[in-house]
Protein backbone atom coordinates (compact mmCIF):
# COMPACT_ATOMS: atom_id res chain seq x y z
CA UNK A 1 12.88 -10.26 30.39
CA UNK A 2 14.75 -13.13 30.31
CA UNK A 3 13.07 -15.98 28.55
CA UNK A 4 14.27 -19.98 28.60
CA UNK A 5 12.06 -21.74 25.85
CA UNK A 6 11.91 -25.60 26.47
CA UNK A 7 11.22 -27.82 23.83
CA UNK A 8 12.07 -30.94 22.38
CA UNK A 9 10.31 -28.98 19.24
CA UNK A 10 13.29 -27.12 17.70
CA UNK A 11 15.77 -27.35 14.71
CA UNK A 12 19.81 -28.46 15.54
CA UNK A 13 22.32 -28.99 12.82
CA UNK A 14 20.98 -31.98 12.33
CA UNK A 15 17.67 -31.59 11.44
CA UNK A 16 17.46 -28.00 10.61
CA UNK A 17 13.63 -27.80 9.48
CA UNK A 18 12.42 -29.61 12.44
CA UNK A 19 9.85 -27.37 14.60
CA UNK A 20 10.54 -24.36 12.79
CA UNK A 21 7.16 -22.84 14.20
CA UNK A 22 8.65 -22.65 17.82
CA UNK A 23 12.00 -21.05 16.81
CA UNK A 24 10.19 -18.70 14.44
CA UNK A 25 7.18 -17.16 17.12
CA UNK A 26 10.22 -16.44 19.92
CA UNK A 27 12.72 -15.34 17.42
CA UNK A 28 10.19 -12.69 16.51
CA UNK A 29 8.91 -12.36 19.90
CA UNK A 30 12.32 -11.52 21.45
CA UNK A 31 12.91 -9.08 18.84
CA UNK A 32 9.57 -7.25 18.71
CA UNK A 33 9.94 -6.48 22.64
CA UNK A 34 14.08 -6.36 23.15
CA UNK A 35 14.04 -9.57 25.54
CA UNK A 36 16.61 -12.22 26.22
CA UNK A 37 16.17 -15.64 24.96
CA UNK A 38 17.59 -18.99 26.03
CA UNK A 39 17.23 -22.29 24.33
CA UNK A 40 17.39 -25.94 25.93
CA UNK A 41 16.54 -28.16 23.18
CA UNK A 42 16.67 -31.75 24.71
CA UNK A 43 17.33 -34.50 21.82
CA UNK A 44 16.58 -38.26 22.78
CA UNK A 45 19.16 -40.92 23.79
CA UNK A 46 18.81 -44.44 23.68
CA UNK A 47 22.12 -46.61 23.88
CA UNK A 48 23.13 -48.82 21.37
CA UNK A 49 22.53 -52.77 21.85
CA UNK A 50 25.34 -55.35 19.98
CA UNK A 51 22.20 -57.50 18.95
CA UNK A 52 20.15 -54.13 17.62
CA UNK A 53 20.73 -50.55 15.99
CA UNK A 54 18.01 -47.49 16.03
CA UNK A 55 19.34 -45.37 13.02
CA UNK A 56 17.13 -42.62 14.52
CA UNK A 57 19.10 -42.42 17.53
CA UNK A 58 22.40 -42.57 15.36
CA UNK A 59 21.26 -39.52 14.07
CA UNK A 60 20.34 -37.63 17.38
CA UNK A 61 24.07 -39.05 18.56
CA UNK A 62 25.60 -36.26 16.41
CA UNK A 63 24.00 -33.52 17.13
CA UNK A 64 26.17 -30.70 18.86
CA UNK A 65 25.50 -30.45 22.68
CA UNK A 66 25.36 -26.59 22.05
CA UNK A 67 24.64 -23.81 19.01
CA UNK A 68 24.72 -20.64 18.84
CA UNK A 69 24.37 -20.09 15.03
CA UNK A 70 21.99 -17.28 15.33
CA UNK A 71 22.98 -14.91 17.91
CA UNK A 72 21.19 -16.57 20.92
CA UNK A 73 22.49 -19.67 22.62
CA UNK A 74 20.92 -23.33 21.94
CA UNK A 75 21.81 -26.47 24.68
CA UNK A 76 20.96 -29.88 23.63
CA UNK A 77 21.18 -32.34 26.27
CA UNK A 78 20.50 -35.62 26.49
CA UNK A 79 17.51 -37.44 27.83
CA UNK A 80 16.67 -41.81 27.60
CA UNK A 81 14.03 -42.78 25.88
CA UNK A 82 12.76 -46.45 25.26
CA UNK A 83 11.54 -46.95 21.38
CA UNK A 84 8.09 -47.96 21.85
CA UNK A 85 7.30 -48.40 25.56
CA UNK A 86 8.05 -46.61 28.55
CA UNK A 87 6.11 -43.21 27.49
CA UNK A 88 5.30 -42.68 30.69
CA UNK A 89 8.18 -42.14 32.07
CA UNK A 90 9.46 -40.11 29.34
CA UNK A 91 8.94 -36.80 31.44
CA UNK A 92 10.91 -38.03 34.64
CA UNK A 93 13.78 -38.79 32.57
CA UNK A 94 13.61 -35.50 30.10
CA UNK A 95 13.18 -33.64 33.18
CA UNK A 96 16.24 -35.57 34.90
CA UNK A 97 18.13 -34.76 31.70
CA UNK A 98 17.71 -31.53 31.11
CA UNK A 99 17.97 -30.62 35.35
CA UNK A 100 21.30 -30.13 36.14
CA UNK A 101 21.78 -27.98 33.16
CA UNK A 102 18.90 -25.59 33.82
CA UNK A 103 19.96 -24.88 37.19
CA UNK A 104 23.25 -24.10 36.12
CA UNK A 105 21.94 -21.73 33.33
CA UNK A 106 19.44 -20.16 36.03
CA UNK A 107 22.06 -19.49 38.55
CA UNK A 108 24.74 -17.76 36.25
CA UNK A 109 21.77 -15.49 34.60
CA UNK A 110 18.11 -16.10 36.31
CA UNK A 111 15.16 -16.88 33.83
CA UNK A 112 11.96 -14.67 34.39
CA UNK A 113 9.89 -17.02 32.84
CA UNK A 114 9.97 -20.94 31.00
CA UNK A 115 8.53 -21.04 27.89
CA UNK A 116 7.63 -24.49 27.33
CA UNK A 117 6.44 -26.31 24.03
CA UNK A 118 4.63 -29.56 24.03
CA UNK A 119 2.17 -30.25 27.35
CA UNK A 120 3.70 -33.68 27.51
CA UNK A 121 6.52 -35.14 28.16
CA UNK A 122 8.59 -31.44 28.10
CA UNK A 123 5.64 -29.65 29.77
CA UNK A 124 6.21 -32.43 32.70
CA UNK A 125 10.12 -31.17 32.87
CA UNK A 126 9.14 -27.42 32.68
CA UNK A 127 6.37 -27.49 35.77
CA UNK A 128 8.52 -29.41 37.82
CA UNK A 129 12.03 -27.17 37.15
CA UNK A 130 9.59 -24.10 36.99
CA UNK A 131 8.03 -24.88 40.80
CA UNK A 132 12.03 -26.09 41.86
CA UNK A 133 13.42 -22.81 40.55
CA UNK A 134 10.10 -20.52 41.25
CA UNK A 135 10.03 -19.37 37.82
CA UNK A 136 6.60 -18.76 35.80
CA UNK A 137 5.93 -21.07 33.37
CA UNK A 138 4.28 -20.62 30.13
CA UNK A 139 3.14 -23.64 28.29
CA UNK A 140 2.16 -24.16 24.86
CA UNK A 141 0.29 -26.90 23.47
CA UNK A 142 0.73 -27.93 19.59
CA UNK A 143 -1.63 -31.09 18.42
CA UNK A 144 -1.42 -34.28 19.35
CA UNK A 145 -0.05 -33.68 23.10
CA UNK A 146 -3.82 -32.81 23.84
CA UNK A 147 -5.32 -34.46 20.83
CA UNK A 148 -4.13 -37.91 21.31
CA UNK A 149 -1.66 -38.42 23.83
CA UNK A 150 -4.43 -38.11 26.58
CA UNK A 151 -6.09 -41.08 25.35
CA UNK A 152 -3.06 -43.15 26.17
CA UNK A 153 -2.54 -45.68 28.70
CA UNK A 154 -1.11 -43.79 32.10
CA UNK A 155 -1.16 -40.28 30.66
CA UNK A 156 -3.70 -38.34 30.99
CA UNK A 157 -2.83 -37.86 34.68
CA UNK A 158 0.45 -36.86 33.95
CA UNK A 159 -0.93 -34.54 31.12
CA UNK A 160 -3.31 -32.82 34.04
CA UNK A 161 -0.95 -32.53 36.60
CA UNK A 162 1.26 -30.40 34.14
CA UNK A 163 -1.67 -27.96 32.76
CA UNK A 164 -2.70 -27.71 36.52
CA UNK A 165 0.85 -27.03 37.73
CA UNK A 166 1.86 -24.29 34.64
CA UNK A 167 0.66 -20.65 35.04
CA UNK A 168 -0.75 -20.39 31.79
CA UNK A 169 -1.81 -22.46 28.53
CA UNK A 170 -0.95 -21.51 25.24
CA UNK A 171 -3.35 -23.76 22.45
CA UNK A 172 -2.66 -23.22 18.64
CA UNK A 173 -6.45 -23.45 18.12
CA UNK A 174 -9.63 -23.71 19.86
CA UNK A 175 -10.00 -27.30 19.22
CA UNK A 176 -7.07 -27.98 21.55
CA UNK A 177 -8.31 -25.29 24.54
CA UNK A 178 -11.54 -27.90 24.55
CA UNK A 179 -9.72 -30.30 25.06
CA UNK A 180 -7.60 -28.46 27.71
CA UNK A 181 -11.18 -27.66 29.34
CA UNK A 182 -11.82 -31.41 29.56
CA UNK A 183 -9.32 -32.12 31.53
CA UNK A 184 -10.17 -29.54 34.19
CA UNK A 185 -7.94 -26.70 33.65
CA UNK A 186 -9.46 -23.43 34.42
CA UNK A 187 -10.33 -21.46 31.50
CA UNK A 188 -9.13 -18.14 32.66
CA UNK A 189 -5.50 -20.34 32.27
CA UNK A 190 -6.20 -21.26 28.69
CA UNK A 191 -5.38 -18.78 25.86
CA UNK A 192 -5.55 -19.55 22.14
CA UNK A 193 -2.67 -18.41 19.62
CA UNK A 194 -2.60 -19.46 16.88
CA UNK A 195 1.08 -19.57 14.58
CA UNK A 196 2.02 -17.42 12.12
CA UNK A 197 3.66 -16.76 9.16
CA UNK A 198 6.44 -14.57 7.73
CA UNK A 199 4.46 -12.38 4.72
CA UNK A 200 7.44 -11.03 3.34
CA UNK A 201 8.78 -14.72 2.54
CA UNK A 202 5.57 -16.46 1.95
CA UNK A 203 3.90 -14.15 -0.76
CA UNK A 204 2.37 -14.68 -4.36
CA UNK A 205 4.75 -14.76 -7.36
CA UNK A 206 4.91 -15.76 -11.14
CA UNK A 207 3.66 -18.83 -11.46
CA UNK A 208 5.55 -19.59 -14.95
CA UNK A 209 8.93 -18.58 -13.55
CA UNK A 210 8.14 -21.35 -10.38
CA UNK A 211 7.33 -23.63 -12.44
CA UNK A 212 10.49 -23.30 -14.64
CA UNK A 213 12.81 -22.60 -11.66
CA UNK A 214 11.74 -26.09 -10.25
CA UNK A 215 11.15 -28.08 -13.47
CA UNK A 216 7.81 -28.71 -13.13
CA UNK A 217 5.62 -28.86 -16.65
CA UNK A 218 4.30 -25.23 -17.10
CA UNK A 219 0.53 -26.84 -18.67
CA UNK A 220 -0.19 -29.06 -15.69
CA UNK A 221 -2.85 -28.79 -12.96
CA UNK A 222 -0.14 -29.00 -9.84
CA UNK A 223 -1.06 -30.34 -6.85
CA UNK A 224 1.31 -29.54 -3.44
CA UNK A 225 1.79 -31.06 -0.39
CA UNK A 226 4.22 -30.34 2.24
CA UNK A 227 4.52 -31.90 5.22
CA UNK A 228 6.85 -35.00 7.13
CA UNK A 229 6.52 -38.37 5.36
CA UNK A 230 4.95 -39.82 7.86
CA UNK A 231 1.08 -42.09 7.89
CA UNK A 232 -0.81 -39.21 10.02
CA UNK A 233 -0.27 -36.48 6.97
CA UNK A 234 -2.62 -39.01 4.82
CA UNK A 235 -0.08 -38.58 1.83
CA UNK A 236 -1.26 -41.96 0.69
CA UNK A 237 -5.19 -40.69 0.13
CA UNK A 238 -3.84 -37.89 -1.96
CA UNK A 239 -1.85 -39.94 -4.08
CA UNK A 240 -5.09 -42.26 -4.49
CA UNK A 241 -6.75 -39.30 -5.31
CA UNK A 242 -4.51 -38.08 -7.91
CA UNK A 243 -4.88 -41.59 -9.80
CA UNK A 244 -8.42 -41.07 -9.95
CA UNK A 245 -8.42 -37.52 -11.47
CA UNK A 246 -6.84 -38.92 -15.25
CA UNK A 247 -3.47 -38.61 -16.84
CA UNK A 248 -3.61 -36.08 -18.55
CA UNK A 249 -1.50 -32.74 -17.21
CA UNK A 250 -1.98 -33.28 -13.44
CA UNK A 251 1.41 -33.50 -11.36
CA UNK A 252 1.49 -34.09 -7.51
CA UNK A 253 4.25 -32.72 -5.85
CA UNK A 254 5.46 -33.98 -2.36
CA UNK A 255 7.93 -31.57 -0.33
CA UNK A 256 9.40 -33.12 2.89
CA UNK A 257 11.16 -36.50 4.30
CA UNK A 258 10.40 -38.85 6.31
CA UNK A 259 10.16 -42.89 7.13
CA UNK A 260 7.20 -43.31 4.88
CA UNK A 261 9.14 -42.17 1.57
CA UNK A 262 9.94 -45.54 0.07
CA UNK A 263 6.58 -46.61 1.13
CA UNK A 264 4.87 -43.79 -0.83
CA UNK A 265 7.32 -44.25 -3.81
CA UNK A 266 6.09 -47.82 -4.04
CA UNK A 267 3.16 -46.46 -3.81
CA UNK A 268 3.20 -44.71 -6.84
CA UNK A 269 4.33 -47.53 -8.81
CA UNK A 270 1.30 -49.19 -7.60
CA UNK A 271 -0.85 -47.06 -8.85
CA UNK A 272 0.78 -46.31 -12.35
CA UNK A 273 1.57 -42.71 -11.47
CA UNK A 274 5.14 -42.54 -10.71
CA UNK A 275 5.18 -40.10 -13.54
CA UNK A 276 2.80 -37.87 -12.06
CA UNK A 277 4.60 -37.66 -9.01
CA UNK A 278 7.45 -35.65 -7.88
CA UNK A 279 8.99 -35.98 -4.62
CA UNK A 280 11.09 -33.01 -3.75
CA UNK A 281 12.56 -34.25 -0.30
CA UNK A 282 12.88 -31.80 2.41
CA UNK A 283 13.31 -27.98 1.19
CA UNK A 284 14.89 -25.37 3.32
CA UNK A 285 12.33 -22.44 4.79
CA UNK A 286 14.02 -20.09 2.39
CA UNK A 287 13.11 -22.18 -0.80
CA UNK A 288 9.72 -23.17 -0.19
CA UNK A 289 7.77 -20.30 -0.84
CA UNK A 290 8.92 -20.69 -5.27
CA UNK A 291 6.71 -24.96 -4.51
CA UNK A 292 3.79 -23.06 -3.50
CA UNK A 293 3.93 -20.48 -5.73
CA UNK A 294 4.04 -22.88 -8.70
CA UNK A 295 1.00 -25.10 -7.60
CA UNK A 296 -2.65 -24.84 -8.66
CA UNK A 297 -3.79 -26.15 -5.11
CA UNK A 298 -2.42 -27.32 -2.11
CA UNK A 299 -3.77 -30.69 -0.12
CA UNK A 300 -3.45 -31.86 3.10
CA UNK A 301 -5.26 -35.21 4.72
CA UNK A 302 -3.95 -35.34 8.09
CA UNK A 303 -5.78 -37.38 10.71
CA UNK A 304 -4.79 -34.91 13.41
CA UNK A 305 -3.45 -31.47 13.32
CA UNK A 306 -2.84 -28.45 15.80
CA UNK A 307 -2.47 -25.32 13.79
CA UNK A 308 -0.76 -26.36 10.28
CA UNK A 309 1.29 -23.86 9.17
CA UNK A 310 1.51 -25.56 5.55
CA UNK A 311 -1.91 -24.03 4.88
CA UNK A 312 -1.36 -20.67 6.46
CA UNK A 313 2.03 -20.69 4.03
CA UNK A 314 0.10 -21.97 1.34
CA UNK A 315 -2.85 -19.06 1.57
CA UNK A 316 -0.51 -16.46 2.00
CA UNK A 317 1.05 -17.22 -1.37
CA UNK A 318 -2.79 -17.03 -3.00
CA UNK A 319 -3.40 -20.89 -3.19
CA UNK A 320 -6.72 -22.76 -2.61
CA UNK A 321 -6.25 -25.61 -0.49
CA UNK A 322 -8.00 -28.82 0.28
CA UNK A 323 -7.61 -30.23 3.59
CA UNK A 324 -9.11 -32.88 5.89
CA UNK A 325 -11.63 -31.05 8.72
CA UNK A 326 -9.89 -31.72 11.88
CA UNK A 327 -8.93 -30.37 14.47
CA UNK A 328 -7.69 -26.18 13.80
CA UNK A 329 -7.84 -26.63 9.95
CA UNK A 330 -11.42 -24.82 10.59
CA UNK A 331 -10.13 -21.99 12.15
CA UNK A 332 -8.15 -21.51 8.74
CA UNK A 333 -10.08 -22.54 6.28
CA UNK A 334 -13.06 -20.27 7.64
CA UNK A 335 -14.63 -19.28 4.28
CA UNK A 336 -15.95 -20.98 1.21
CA UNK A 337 -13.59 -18.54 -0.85
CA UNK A 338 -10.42 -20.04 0.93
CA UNK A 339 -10.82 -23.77 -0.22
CA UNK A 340 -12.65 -27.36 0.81
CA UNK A 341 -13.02 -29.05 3.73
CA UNK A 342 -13.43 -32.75 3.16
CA UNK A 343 -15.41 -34.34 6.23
CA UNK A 344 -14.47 -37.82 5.40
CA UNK A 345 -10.28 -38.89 5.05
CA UNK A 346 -10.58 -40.88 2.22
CA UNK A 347 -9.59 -41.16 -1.27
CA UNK A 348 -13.08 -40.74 -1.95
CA UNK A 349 -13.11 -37.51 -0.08
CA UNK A 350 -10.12 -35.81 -1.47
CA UNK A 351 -10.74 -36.78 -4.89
CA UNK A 352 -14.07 -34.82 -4.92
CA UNK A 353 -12.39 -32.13 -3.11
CA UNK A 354 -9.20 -31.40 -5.40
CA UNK A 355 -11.85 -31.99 -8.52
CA UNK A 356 -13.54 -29.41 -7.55
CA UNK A 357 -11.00 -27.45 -6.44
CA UNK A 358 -9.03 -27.88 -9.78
CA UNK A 359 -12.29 -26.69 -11.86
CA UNK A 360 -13.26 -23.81 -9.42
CA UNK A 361 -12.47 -20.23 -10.58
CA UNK A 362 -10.62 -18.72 -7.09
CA UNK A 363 -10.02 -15.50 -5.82
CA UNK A 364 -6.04 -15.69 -5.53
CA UNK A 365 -5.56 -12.16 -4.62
CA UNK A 366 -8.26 -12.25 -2.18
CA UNK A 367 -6.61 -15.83 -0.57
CA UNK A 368 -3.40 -14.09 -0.35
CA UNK A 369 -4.66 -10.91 1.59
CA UNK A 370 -6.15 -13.18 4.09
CA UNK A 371 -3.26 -15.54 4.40
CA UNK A 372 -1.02 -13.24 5.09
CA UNK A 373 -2.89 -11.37 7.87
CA UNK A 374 -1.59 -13.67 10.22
CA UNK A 375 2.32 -12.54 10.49
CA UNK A 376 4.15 -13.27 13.55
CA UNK A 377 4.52 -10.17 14.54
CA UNK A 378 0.31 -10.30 14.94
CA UNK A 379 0.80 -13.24 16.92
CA UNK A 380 4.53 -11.14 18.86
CA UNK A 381 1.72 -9.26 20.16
CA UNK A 382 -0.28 -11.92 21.38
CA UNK A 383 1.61 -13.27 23.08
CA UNK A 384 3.11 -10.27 25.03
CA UNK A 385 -0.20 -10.11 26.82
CA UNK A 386 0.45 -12.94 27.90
CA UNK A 387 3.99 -12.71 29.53
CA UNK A 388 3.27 -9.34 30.61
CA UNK A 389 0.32 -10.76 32.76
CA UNK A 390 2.51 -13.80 33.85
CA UNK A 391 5.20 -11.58 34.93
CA UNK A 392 2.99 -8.46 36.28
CA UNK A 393 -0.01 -9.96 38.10
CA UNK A 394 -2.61 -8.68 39.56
């Protein structure tokens, strides 16, 4: 089988952490079951004004129109966006951007199937080249695609004209097939698979030799969180947490980038714990496992999530976590022994949660077996009832 994955959601040279989820389930995939894999990879272009710059668009600017740094070939061409407005019309012009170059891919070595990631706006560009070229397509929804972006202004239609138009629906957790449901997609369409994790990476280790390797105190209570800078992770309400649970020996550690850094720094200061905090920018896939391995308990106080692989990562390497209940962070956190939900996304809330969760006796070992259950090969195999039913209906 011949397989084109779609996505805005995947790493370039550029930003090489970005969406590592969708390169790491068809990497896998592909290999499990010997198929072919293609990669368009669409980055956003919006051109530059004499009176204004968009440093994010800078950035996009360089990044290679094609890769092919893993053994599989990568395209990124270019689609407009407009910062701010314009959203829906974001799928006409990805699709209009990414057209001519799927055709041209198609006719030198025909797709079997699309694999498309995000129901909105690249799930708009893979039913319509999908129903140009007759080619199945496969779509998968991650988060906020069904979780928010039906609530905006002019989209839901264009959100339901997609699921209705694709041959199947892949949702990271069950939260997301509801929603899916709502907006009158059959259910026999709708499948839910959820990501997974590599459990020869992501394992437990010496906590001592972490905590030296990285510099972190080796008497402290360390808190983790890993995620994008950004205001939906909540990073704020676990800072204001942190200042409410004393001085003495606790350290927060922050692993990722994003625009909200030099907000959260100032943050900090604010709150008389710059000393408490460490901010580790973003880490490569390869060194992240030795962060988790060195923390106490991991928090996350997202507003919205999908299916967040931090925790999955986190559980595999035998640590608690605390997390915000929303969305698929159920579906994870399904037992008492695996950490605390905290119903309200607060400083309030978290604080209770990581207090407890710092003075409760855990089950590491048994945290660790669990988390690591769910390997991508698990999910390989998932999924291959799926494209075998897309491809052999019937």
């Amino acid at each position: 089988m011949h397989i084109l994955t779609l996505s805005t959601l995947f790493p370039n040279a550029l930003q090489p952490v970005h969406a590592l989820f969708v390169r790491a389930r068809m990497e896998h995939f592909s290999r499990q079951y010997g198929h072919r894999w293609t990669v368009v990879a669409p980055v956003p272009f919006f051109p530059k004004l004499p009176f204004r710059t968009f440093k994010t668009y800078d950035t996009y600017a360089q990044v290679p129109r094609h890769e092919n740094a893993r053994g599989y070939p990568v395209h990124h061409p270019r689609y407009l966006v407009t910062p701010k407005v314009g959203m829906r019309f974001y799928g006409a012009w990805l699709t209009a951007g990414v057209r001519r170059l799927v055709k041209k891919l198609h006719a030198s070595d025909p797709f079997d199937v699309i694999d498309g990631h995000f129901v909105y706006p690249d799930g708009t560009a893979a039913a319509r080249l999908g129903k140009e070229l007759n080619i199945p397509v496969v779509l998968s929804a991650r988060g906020t695609d069904l979780n928010l972006y039906p609530k905006l202004p002019g989209i839901a239609n264009l959100i339901r004209s997609n699921l209705n138009s694709v041959r199947h629906l892949i949702c990271v957790c069950e939260g997301l097939k509801q929603e899916a449901l709502k907006l009158g997609i059959p259910q026999e369409k709708v499948s839910v698979i959820g990501n997974g994790i590599d459990s020869n990476r992501f394992r437990r280790g010496d906590p001592l030799k972490a905590r030296k390797s990285l510099g972190l105190p080796l008497d402290a209570n360390i808190i983790l969180s890993v995620g994008h800078l950004i205001e939906r992770k909540g990073f704020h309400f676990i800072m204001d947490a942190v200042s409410r649970l004393g001085r003495d020996k606790v350290v927060l550690a922050i692993v990722g980038d994003g625009p909200e850094r030099g907000p959260l720094e100032q943050h900090a200061k604010t709150l008389q714990i710059e000393d408490q905090v460490r901010f580790a920018g973003a880490v490569s896939n390869d060194n992240l496992p030795v962060w988790y391995q060195a923390a106490d308990v991991f928090a996350l106080a997202s507003s919205r999530e999908g299916w967040p692989n931090v925790l999955c990562e986190a559980q595999a390497c035998g640590l608690p976590v605390v997390a915000t209940k929303v969305w698929g962070i159920p579906e994870i956190i399904h037992s008492e022994g695996l950490g605390i939900m905290v119903e309200q996304r607060s400083a309030d809330g978290l604080h209770a949660g990581l207090e407890q969760a710092l003075l409760k006796d855990w089950d590491r070992s048994q945290i660790a077996t669990v988390g690591s259950l769910r390997t991508w090969d698990r999910v390989s195999e998932e999924l291959a009832i799926v494209f075998d039913t897309i491809n052999n209906p019937r």
